[in-house]
Protein backbone atom coordinates (compact mmCIF):
# COMPACT_ATOMS: atom_id res chain seq x y z
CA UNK A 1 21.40 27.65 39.37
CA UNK A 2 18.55 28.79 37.29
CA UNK A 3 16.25 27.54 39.68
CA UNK A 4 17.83 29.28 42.07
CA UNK A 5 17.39 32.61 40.40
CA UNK A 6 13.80 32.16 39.46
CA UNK A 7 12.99 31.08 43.38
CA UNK A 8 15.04 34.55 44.45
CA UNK A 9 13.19 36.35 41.91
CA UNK A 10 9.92 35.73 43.53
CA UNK A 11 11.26 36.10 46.44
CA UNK A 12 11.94 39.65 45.86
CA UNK A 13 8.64 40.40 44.13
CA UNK A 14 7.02 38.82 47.69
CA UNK A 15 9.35 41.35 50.19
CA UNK A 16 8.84 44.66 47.89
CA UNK A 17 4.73 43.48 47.87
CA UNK A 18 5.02 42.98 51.34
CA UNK A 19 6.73 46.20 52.34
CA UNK A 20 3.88 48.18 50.32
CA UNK A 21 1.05 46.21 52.38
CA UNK A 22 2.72 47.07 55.50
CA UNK A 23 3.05 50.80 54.61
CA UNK A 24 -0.12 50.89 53.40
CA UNK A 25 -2.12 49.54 56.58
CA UNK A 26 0.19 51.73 58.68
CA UNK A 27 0.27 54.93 56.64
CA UNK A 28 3.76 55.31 56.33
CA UNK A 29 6.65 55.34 53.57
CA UNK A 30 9.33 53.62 54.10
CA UNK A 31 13.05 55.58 52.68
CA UNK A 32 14.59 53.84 49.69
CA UNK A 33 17.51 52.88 51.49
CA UNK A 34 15.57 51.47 54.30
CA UNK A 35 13.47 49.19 51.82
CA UNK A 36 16.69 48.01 50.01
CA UNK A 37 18.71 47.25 52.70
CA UNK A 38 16.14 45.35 54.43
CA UNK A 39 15.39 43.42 50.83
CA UNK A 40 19.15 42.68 50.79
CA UNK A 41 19.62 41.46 54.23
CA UNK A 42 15.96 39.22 53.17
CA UNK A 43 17.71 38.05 50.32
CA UNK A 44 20.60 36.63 51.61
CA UNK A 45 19.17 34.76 54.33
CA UNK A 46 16.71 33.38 52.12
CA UNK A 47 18.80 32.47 49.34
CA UNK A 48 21.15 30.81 51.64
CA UNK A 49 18.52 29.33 53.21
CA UNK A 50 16.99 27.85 49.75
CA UNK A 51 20.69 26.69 48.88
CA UNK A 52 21.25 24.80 51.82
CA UNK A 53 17.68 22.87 51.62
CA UNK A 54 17.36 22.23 48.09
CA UNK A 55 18.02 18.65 47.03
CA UNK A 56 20.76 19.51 44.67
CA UNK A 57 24.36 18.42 44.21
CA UNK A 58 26.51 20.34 46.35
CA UNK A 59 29.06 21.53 43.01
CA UNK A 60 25.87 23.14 41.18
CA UNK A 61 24.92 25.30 45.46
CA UNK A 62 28.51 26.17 44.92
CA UNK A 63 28.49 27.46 41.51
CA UNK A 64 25.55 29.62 42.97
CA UNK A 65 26.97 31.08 46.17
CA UNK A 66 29.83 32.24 43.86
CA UNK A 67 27.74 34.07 41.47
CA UNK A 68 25.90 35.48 43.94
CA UNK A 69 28.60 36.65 45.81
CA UNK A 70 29.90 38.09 42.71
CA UNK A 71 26.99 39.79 41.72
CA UNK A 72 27.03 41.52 45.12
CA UNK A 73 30.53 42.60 44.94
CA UNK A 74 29.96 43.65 41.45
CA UNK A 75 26.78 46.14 42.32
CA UNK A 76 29.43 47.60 45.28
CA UNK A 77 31.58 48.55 42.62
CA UNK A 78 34.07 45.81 43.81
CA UNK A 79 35.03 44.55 40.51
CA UNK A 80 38.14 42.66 41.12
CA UNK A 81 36.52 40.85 43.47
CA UNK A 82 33.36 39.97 41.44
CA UNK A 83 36.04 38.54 38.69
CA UNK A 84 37.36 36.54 41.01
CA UNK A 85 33.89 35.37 42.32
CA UNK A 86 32.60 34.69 38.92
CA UNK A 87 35.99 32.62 37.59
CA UNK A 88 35.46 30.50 40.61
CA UNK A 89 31.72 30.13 39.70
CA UNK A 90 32.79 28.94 36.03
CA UNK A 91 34.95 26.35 37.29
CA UNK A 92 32.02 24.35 38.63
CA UNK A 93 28.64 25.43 36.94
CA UNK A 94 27.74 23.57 33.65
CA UNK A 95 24.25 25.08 32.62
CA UNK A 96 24.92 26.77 29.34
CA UNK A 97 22.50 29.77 30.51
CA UNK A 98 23.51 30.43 33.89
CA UNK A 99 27.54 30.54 32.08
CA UNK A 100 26.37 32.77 29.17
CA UNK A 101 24.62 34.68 32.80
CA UNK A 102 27.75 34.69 34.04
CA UNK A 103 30.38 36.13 31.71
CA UNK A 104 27.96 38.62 30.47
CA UNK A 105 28.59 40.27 33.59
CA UNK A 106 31.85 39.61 33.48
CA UNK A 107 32.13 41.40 30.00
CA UNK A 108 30.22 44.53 31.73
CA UNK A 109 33.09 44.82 34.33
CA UNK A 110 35.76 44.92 31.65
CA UNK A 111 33.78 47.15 29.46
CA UNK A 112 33.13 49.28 32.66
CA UNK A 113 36.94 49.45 33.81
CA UNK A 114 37.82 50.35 29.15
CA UNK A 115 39.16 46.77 28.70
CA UNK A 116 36.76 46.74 25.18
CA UNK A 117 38.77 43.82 23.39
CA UNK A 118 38.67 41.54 26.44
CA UNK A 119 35.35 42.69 27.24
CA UNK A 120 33.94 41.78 23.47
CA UNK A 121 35.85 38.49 23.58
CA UNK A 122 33.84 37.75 26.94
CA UNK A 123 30.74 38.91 25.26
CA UNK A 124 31.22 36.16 22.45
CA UNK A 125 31.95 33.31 24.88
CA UNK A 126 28.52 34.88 26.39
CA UNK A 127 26.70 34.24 23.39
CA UNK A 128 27.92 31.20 22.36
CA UNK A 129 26.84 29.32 25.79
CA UNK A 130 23.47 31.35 25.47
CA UNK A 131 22.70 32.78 21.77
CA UNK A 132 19.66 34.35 23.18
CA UNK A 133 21.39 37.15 24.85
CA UNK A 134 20.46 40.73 22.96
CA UNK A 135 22.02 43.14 25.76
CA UNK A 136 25.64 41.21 24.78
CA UNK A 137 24.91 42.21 20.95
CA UNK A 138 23.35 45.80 22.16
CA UNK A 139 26.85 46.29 24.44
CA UNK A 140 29.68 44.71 21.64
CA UNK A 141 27.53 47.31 19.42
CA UNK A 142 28.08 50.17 21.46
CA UNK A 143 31.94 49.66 21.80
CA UNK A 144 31.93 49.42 17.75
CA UNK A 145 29.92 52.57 17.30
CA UNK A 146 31.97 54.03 19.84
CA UNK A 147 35.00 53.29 18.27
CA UNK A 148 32.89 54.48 14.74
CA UNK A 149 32.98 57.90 16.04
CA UNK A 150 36.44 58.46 17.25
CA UNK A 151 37.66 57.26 13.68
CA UNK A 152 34.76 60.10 12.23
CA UNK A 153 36.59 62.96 15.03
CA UNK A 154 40.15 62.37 13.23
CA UNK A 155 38.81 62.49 9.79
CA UNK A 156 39.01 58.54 8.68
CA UNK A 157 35.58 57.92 7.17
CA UNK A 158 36.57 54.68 5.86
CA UNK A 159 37.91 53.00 9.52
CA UNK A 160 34.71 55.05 10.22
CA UNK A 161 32.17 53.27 7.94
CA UNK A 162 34.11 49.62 9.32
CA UNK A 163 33.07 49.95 12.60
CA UNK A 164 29.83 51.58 11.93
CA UNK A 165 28.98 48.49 9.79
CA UNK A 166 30.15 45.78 12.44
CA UNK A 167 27.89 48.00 14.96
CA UNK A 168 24.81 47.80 12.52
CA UNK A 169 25.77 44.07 11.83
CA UNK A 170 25.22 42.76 15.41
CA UNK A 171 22.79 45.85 16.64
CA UNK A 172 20.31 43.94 13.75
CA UNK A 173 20.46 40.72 15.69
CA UNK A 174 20.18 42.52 18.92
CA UNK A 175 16.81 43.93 17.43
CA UNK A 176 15.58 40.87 16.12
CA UNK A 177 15.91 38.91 19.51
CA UNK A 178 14.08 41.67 21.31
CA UNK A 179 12.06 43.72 18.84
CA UNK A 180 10.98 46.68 19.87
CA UNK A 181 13.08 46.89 23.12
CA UNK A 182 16.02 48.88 21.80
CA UNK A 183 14.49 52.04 20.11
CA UNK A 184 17.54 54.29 19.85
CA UNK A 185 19.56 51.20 18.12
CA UNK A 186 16.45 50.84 15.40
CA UNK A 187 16.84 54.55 14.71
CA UNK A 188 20.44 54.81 14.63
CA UNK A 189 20.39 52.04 11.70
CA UNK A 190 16.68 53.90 10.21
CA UNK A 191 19.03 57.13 10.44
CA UNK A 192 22.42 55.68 9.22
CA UNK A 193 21.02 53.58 6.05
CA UNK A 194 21.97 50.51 7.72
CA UNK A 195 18.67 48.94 8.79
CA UNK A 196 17.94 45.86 6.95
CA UNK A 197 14.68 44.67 5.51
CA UNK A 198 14.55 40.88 7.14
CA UNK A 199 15.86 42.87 10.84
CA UNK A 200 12.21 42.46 11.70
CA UNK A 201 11.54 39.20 10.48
């Protein structure tokens, strides 16, 4: 499936460069909408297209089709559907990645609908198909510092100072993988006393 996603990916870099030659040459602007509706309808054919050609086994195009059609239930806000989509996907696809892919997204629907336990469990499975996943450490964060406040608003510094730690604890990973791409998490531990000296290293 990975291949799959890095063919789409161009795929969509090609339409939006093609859509700004056209306009160009023709002096006008397309509307937002227009452009991403068009894009989507280009999409599907073309991924459908690439799924049905592509000299790969036919479990693997299935795992695909079933993220994909999760992924577009998911952006319409149709989240019990996108579960459902994904859990099918899970059932067949066996690239560590495109599963860590996968229930990430999964784990942003149940943090989404306040499900934070099942949505941190999710985010572990996440990262232990694909360690290399900093938004899953960024969002487990956020539900700990979240939780770090709430405890601060009824006056219990020490459940306080708990989760405020376990939100500095994977927030330094989350910097380490991609330094420099979470500024407000580096200043919240600067700020709090929490950043640690090797977080860089």
């Amino acid at each position: 499936m990975t291949y799959f996603l890095t063919i789409i990916i161009n795929v969509i870099d090609f339409l939006n460069s093609y859509f700004l030659n056209y306009y160009i040459n023709f002096r006008a602007v397309p509307s937002n909408q227009n452009r991403d509706n068009f894009i989507d309808k280009a999409f599907t054919v073309i991924a459908e297209s690439i799924v049905k050609i592509m000299p790969i086994a036919e479990k693997e195009k299935k795992a695909y089709i079933y993220y994909r059609d999760g992924l577009a239930a998911q952006n319409n806000g149709d989240y019990s559907e996108a579960l459902e989509y994904y859990k099918e996907s899970l059932l067949l696809e066996e690239n560590k990645i495109d599963r860590g892919e996968t229930l990430k997204n999964m784990a942003i629907i149940y943090m989404s609908n306040g499900e934070e336990d099942l949505s941190i469990e999710t985010y572990e499975k996440a990262l232990v198909e694909n360690p290399k996943q900093p938004s899953c450490l960024k969002n487990i964060g956020l539900i700990y510092e979240k939780r770090g406040r709430y405890a601060e608003q009824n006056g219990d510094l020490d459940q306080r100072d708990i989760w405020f730690d376990k939100a500095a604890e994977v927030w330094s990973k989350a910097v380490r993988l991609y330094p420099g791409g979470y500024l407000d998490i580096e200043n919240w531990l600067k700020n709090s006393g929490r950043s640690s000296i090797d977080m860089y290293l």
